[in-house]
N, C-alpha and C. Protein backbone atom coordinates (compact mmCIF):
# COMPACT_ATOMS: atom_id res chain seq x y z
N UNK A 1 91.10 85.24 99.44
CA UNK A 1 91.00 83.96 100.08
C UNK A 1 91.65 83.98 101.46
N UNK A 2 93.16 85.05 101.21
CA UNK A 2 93.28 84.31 103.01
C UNK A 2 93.45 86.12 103.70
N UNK A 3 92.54 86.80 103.14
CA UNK A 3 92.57 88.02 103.81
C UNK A 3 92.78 88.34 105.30
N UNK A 4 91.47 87.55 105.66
CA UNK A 4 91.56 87.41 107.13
C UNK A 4 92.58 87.08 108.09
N UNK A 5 93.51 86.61 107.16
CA UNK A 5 94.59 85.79 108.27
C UNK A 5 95.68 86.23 108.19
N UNK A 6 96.36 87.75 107.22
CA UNK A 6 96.88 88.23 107.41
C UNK A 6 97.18 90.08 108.21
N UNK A 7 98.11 89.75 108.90
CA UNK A 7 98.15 91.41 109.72
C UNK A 7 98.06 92.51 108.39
N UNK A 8 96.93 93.70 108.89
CA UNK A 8 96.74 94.73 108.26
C UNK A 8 97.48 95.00 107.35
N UNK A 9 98.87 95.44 107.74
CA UNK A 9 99.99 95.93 106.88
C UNK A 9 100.23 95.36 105.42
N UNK A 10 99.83 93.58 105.55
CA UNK A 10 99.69 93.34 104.53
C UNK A 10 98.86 93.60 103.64
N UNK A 11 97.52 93.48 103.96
CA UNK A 11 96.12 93.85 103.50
C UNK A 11 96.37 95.21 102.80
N UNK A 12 96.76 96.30 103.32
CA UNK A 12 96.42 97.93 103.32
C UNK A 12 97.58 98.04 102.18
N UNK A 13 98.41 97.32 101.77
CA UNK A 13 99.61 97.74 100.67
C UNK A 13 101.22 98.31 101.65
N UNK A 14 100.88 98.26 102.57
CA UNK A 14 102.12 98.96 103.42
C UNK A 14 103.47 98.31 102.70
N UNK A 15 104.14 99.24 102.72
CA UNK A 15 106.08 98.42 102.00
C UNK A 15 106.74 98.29 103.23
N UNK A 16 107.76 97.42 103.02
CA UNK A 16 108.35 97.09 103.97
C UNK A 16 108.44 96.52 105.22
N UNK A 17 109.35 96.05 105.78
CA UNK A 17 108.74 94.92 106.85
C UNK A 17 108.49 95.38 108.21
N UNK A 18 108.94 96.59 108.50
CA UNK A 18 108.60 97.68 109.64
C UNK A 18 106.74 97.50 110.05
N UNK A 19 106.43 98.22 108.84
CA UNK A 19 105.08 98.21 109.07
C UNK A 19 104.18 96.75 109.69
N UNK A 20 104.66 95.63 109.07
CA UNK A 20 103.84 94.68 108.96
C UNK A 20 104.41 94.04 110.61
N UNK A 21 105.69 94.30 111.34
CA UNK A 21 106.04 94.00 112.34
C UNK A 21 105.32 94.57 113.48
N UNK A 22 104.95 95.67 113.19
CA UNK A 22 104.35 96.86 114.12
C UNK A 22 102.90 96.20 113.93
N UNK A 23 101.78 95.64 113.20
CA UNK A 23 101.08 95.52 112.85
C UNK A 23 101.11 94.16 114.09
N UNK A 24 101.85 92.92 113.37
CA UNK A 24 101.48 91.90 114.50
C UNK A 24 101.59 92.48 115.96
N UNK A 25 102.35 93.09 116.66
CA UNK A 25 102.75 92.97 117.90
C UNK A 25 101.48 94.06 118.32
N UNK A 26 100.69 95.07 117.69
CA UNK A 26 99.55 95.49 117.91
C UNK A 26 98.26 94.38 118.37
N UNK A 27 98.23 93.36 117.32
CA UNK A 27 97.59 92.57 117.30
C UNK A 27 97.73 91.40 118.41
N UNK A 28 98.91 91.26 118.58
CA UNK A 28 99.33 90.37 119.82
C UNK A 28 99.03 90.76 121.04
N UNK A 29 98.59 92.32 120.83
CA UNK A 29 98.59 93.49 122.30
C UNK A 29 97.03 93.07 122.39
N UNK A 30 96.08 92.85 121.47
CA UNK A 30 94.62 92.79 121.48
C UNK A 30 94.17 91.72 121.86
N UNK A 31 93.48 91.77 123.05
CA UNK A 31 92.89 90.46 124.04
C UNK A 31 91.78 90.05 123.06
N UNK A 32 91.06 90.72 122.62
CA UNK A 32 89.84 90.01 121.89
C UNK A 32 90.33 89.90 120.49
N UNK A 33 91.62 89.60 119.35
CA UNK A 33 91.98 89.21 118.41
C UNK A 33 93.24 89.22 118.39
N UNK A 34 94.08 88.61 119.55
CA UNK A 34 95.35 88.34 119.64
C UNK A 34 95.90 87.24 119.08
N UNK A 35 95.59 86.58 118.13
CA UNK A 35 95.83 85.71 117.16
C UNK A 35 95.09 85.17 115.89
N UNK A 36 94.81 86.86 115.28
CA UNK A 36 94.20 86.73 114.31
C UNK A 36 92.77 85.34 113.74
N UNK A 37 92.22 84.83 114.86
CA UNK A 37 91.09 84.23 114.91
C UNK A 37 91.84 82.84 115.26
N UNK A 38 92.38 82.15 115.34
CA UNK A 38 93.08 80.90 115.69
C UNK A 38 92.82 80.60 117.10
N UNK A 39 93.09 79.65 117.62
CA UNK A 39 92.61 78.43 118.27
C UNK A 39 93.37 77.23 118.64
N UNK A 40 93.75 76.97 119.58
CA UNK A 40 94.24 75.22 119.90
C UNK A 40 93.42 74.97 121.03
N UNK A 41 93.31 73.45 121.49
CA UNK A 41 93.32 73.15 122.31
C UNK A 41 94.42 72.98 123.55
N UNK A 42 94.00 73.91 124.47
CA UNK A 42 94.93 73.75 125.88
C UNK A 42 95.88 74.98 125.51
N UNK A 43 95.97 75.49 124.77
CA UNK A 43 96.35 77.16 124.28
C UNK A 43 95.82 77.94 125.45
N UNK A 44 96.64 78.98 125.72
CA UNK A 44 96.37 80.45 126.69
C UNK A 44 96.47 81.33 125.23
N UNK A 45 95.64 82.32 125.82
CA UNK A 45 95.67 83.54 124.87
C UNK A 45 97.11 84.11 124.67
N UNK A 46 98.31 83.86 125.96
CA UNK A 46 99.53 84.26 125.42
C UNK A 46 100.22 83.38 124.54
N UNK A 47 99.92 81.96 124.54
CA UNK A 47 100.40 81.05 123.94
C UNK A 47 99.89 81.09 122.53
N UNK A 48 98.79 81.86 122.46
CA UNK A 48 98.25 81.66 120.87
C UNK A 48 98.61 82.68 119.97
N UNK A 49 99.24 84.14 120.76
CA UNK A 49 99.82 84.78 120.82
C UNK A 49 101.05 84.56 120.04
N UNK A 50 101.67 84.09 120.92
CA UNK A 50 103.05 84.10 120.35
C UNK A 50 103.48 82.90 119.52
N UNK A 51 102.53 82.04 118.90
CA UNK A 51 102.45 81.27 117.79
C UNK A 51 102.32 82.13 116.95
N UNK A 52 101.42 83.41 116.64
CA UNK A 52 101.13 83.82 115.92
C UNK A 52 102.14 84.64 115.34
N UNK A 53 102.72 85.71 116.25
CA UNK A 53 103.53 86.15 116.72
C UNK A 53 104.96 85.58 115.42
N UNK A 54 104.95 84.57 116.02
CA UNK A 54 106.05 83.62 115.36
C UNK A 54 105.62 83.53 113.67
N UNK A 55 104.62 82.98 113.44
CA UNK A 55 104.06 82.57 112.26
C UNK A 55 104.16 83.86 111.19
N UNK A 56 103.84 85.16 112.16
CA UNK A 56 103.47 86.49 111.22
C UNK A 56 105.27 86.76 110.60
N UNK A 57 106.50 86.81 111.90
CA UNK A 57 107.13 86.58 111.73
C UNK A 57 108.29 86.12 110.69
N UNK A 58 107.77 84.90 110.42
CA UNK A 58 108.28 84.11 109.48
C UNK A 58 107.66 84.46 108.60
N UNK A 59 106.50 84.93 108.31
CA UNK A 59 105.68 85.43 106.79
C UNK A 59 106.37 86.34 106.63
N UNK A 60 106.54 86.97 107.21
CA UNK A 60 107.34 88.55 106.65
C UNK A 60 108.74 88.63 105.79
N UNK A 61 109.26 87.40 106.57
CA UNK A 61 110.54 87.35 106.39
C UNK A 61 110.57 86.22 105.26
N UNK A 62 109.28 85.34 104.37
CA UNK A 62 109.16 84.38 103.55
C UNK A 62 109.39 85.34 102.33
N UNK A 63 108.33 86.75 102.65
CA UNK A 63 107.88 87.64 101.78
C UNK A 63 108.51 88.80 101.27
N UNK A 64 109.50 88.82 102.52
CA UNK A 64 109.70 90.40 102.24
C UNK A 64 110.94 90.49 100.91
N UNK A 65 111.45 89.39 100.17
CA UNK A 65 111.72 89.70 99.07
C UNK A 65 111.14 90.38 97.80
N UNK A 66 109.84 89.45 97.47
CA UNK A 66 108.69 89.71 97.15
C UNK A 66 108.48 91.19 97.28
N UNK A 67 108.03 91.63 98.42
CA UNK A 67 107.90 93.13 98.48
C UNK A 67 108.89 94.03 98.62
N UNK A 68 110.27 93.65 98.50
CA UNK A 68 111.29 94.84 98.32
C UNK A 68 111.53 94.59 96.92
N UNK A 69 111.36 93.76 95.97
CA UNK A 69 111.75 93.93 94.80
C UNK A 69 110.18 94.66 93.97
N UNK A 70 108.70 94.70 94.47
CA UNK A 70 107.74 95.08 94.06
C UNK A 70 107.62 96.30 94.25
N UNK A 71 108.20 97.09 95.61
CA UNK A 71 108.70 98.37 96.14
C UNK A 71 110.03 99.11 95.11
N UNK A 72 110.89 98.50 94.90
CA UNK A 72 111.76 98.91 94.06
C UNK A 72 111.41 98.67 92.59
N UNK A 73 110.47 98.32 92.00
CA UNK A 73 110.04 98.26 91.02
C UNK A 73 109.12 99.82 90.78
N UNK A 74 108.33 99.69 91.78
CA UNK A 74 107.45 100.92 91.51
C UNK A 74 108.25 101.95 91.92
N UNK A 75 108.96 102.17 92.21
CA UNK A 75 109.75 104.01 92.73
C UNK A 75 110.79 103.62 91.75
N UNK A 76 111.18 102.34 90.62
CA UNK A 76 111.76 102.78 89.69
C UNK A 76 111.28 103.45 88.42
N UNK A 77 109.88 102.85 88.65
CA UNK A 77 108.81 103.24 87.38
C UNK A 77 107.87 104.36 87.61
N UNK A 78 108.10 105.33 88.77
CA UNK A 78 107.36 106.00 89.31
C UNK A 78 106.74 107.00 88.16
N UNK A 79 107.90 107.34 87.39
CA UNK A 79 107.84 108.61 86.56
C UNK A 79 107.35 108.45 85.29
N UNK A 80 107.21 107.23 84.84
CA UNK A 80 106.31 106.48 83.57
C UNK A 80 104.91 106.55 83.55
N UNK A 81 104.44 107.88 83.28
CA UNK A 81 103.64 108.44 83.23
C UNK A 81 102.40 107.76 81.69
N UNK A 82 103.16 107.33 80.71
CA UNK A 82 102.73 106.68 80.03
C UNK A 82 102.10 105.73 80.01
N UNK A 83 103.23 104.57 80.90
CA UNK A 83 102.34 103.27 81.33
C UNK A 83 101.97 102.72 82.97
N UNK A 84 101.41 104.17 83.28
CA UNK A 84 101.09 104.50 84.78
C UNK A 84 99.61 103.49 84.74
N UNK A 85 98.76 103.27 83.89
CA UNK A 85 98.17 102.49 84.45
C UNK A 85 98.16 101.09 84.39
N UNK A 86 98.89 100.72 83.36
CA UNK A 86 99.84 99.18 83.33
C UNK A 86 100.17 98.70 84.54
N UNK A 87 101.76 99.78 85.07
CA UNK A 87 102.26 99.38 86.14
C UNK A 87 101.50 99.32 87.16
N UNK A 88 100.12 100.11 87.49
CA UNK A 88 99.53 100.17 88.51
C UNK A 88 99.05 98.35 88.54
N UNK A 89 98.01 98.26 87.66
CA UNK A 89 97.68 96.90 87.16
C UNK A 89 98.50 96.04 88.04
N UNK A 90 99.50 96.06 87.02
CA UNK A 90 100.67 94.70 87.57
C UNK A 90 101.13 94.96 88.53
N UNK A 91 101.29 96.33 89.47
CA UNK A 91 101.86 96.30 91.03
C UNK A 91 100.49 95.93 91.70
N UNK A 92 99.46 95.94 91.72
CA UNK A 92 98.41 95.39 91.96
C UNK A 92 98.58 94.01 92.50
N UNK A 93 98.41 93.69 91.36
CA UNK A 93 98.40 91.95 90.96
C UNK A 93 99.65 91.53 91.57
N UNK A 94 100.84 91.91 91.47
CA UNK A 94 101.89 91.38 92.13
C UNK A 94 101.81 91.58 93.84
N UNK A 95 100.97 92.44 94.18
CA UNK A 95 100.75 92.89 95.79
C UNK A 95 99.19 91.64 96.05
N UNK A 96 98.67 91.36 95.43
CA UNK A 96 97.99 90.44 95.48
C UNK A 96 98.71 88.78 95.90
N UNK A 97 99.26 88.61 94.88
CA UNK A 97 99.91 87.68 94.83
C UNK A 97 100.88 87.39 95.93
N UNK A 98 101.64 88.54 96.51
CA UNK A 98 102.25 88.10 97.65
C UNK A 98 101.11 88.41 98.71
N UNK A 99 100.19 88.57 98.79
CA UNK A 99 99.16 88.75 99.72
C UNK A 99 98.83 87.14 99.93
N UNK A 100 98.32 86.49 99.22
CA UNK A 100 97.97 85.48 98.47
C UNK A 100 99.09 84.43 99.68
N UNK A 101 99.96 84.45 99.11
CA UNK A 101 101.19 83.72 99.29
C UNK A 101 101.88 84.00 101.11
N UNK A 102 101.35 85.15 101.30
CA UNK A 102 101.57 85.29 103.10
C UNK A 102 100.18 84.67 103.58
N UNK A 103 99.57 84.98 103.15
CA UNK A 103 98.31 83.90 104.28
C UNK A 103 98.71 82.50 103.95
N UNK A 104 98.61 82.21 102.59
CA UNK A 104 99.14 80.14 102.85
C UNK A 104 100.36 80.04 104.07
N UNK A 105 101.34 80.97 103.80
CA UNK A 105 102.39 80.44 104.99
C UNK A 105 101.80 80.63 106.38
N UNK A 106 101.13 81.58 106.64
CA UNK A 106 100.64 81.90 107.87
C UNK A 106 99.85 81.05 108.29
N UNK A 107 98.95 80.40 107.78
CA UNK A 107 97.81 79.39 107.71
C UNK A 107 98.68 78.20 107.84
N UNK A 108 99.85 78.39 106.97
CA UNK A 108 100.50 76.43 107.25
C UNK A 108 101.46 76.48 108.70
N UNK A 109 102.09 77.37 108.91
CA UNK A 109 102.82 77.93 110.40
C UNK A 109 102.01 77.12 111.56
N UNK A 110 100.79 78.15 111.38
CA UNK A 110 99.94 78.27 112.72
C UNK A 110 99.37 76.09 112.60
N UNK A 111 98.89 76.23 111.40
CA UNK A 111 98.39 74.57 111.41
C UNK A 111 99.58 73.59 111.62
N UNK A 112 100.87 74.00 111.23
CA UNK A 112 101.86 73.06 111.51
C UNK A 112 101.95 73.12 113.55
N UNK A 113 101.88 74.51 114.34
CA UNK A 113 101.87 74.19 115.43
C UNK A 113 100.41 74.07 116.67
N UNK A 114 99.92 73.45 115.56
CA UNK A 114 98.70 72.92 115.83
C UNK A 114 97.68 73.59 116.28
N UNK A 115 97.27 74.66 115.91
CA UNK A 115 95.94 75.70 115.65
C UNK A 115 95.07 75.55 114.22
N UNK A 116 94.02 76.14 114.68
CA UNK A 116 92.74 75.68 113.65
C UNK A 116 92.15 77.22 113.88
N UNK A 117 91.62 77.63 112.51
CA UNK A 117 90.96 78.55 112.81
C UNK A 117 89.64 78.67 113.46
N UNK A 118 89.36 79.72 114.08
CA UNK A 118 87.78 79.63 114.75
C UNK A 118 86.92 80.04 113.76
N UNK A 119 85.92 79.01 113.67
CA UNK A 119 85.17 79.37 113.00
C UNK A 119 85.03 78.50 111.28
N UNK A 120 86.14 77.86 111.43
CA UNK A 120 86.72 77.27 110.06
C UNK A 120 87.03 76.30 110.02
């Protein structure tokens, strides 16, 4: 549901908040998707930018509990060879779920400082 509206890092499974930081400010660097499809009126592309910027920001930092305890879950269970495809399952589903849960914030961020997606 909110695939689109989150930076790669999230999408691709990346751990940790390095990746997903490196990910926005790539994206902030890109003139033709420098704010992940968003929109205001009377917005500059740097201004939509660094809403986003901000918004990805704060997702990371909503989330990154979420994914250091889902990260330390799996390199504790690494060697459970038994219920390797369980845990896969449920690290799945739990990487979903905070997937899930970073686009609503990202989506309510950007709409709280008054952007709309294009197209949407």
């Amino acid at each position: 549901m909110f695939r689109g509206l989150l930076p790669p890092s999230f999408r691709r499974g990346a751990k940790g908040s390095a990746p997903a930081l490196l990910a926005v400010v790539v994206l902030a660097g890109c003139a033709g998707n420098a704010a992940g499809g968003w929109t205001k009126a009377g917005a500059d592309a740097a201004e939509t930018a660094h809403a986003y910027q901000d918004c990805a920001a704060l997702t990371d930092t909503a989330v990154k509990t979420d994914s250091d305890i889902d990260q330390d879950i799996s390199a504790s269970r690494a060697s459970d060879l038994q219920h390797s495809s369980l845990l896969r399952a449920q690290s799945q589903q739990v990487h979903a779920d905070t997937n899930e849960r970073a686009g609503a914030i990202l989506e309510s961020c950007m709409q709280a400082k008054g952007f709309t997606r294009r197209g949407g």
